[in-house]
C-alpha atoms as a PDB file:
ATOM      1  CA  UNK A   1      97.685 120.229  92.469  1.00  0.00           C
ATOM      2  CA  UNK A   2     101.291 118.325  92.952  1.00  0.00           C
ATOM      3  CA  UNK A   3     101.274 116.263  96.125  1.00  0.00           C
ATOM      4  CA  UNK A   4     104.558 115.037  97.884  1.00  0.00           C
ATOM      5  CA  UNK A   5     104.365 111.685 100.002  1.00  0.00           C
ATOM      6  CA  UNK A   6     107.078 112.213 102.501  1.00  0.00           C
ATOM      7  CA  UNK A   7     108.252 108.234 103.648  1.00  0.00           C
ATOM      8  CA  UNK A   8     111.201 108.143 106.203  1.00  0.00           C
ATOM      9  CA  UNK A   9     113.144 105.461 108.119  1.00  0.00           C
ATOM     10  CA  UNK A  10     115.529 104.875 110.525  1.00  0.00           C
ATOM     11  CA  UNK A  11     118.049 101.323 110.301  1.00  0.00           C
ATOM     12  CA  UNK A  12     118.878  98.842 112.533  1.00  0.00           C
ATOM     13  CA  UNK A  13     122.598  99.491 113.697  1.00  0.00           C
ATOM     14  CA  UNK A  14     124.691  98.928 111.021  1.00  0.00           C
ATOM     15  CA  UNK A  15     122.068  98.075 108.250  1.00  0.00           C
ATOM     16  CA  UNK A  16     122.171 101.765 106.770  1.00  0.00           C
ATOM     17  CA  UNK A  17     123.231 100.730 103.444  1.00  0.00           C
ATOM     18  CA  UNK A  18     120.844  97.884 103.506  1.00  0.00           C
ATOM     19  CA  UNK A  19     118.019  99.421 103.824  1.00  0.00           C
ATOM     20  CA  UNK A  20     119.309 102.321 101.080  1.00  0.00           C
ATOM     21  CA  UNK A  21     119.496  99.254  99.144  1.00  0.00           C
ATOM     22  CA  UNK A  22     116.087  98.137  99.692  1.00  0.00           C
ATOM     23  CA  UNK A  23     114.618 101.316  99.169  1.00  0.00           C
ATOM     24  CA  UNK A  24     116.123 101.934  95.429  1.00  0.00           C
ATOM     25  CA  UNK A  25     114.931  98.158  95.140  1.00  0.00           C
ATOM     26  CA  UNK A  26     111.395  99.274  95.388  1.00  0.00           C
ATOM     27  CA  UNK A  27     108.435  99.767  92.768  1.00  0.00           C
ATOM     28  CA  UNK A  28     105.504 101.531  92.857  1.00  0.00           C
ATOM     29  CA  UNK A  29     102.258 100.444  91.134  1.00  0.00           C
ATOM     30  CA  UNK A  30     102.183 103.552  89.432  1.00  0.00           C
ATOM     31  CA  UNK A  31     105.352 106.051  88.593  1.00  0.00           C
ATOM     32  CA  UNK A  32     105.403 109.986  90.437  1.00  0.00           C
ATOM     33  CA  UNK A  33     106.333 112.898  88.476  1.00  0.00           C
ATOM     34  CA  UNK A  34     109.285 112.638  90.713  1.00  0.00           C
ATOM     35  CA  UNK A  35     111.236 110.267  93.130  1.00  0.00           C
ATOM     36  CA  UNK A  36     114.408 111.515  95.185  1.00  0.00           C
ATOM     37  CA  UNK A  37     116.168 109.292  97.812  1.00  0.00           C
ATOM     38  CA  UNK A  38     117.969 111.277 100.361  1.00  0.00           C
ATOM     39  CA  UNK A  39     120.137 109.488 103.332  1.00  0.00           C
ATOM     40  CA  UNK A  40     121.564 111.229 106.922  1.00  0.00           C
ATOM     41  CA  UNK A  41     123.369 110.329 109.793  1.00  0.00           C
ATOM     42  CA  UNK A  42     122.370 107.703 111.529  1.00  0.00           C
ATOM     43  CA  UNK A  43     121.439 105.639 109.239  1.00  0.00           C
ATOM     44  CA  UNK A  44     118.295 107.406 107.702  1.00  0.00           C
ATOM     45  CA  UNK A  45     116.470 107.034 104.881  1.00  0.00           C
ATOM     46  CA  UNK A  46     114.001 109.497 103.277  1.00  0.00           C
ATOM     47  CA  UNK A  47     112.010 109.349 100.085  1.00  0.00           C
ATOM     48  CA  UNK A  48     109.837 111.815  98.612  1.00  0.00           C
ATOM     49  CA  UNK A  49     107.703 111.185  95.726  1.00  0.00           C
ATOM     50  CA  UNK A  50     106.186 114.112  93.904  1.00  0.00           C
ATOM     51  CA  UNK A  51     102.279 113.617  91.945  1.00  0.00           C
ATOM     52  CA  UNK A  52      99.408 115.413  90.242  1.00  0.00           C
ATOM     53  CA  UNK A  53      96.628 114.218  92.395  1.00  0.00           C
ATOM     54  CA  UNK A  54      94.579 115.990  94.939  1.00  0.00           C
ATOM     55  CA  UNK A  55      95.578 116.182  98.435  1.00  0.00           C
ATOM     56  CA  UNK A  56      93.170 113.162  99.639  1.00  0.00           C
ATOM     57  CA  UNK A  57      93.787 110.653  96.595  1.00  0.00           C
ATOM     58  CA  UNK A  58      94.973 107.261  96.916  1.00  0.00           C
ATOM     59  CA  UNK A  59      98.413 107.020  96.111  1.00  0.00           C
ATOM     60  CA  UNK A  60     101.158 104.318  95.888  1.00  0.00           C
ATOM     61  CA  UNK A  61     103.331 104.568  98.837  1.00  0.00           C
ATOM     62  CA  UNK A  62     106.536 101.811  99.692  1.00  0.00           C
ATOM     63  CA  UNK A  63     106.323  99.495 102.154  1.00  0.00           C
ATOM     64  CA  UNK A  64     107.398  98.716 105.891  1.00  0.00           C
ATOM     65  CA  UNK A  65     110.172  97.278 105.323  1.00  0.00           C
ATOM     66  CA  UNK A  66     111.359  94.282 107.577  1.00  0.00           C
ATOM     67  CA  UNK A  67     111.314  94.737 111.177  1.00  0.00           C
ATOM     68  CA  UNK A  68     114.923  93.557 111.098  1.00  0.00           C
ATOM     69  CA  UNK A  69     115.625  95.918 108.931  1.00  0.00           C
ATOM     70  CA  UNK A  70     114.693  99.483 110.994  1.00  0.00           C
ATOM     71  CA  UNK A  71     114.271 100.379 114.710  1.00  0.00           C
ATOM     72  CA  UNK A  72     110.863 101.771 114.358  1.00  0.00           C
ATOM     73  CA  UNK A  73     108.118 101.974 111.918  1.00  0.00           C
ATOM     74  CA  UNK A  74     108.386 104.412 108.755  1.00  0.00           C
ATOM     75  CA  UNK A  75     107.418 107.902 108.909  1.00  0.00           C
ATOM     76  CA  UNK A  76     104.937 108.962 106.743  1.00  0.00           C
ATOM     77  CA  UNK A  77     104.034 112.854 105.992  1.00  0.00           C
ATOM     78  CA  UNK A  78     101.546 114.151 102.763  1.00  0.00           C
ATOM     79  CA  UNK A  79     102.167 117.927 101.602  1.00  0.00           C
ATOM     80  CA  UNK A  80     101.020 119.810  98.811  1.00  0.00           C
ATOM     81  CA  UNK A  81     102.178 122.155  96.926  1.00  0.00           C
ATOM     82  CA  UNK A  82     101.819 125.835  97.928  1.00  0.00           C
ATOM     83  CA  UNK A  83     104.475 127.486  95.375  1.00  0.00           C
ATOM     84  CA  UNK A  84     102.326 130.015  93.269  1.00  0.00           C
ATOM     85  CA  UNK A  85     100.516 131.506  96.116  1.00  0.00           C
ATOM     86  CA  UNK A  86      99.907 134.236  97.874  1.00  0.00           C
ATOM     87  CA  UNK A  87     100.919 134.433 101.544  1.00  0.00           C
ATOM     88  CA  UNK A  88      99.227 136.667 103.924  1.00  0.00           C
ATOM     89  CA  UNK A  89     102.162 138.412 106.118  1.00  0.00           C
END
């Protein structure tokens, strides 16, 4: 099953590159079959980090950053995969 960890943040004014930055700056304990960064207006930030793991395993996730650094805690969402089957319409 391929799992996405969904981890999203918001800067404080003016700290939008910053906290890019900060974000490419981080490791994870172990590596995803995928990382993409992804940026918006007002100065958001959005990773998403694909793995083959089931839906409920403990994964490596980043950090809060800094309280200076955003203007309210991360935003986390999990997903899995659903490509390959069959919906009911």
């Amino acid at each position: 099953m391929t799992v996405a960890l969904m981890w999203e943040a918001r800067a404080a004014e003016g700290r939008g590159a910053e906290l890019l930055a900060w974000v490419r700056e981080q490791r994870l304990a172990e590596e995803p079959l995928r990382r993409e960064t992804f940026r918006a207006p007002q100065d958001r930030v959005l990773v998403i980090t694909w793995w083959d793991a089931p839906y409920d395993a403990s994964l490596p996730e980043l950090p809060e950053p800094g309280a200076e650094l955003v203007t309210r805690a991360v935003h986390r969402w999990r997903f899995e995969s659903v490509d390959g089957e069959r919906s009911d319409r």
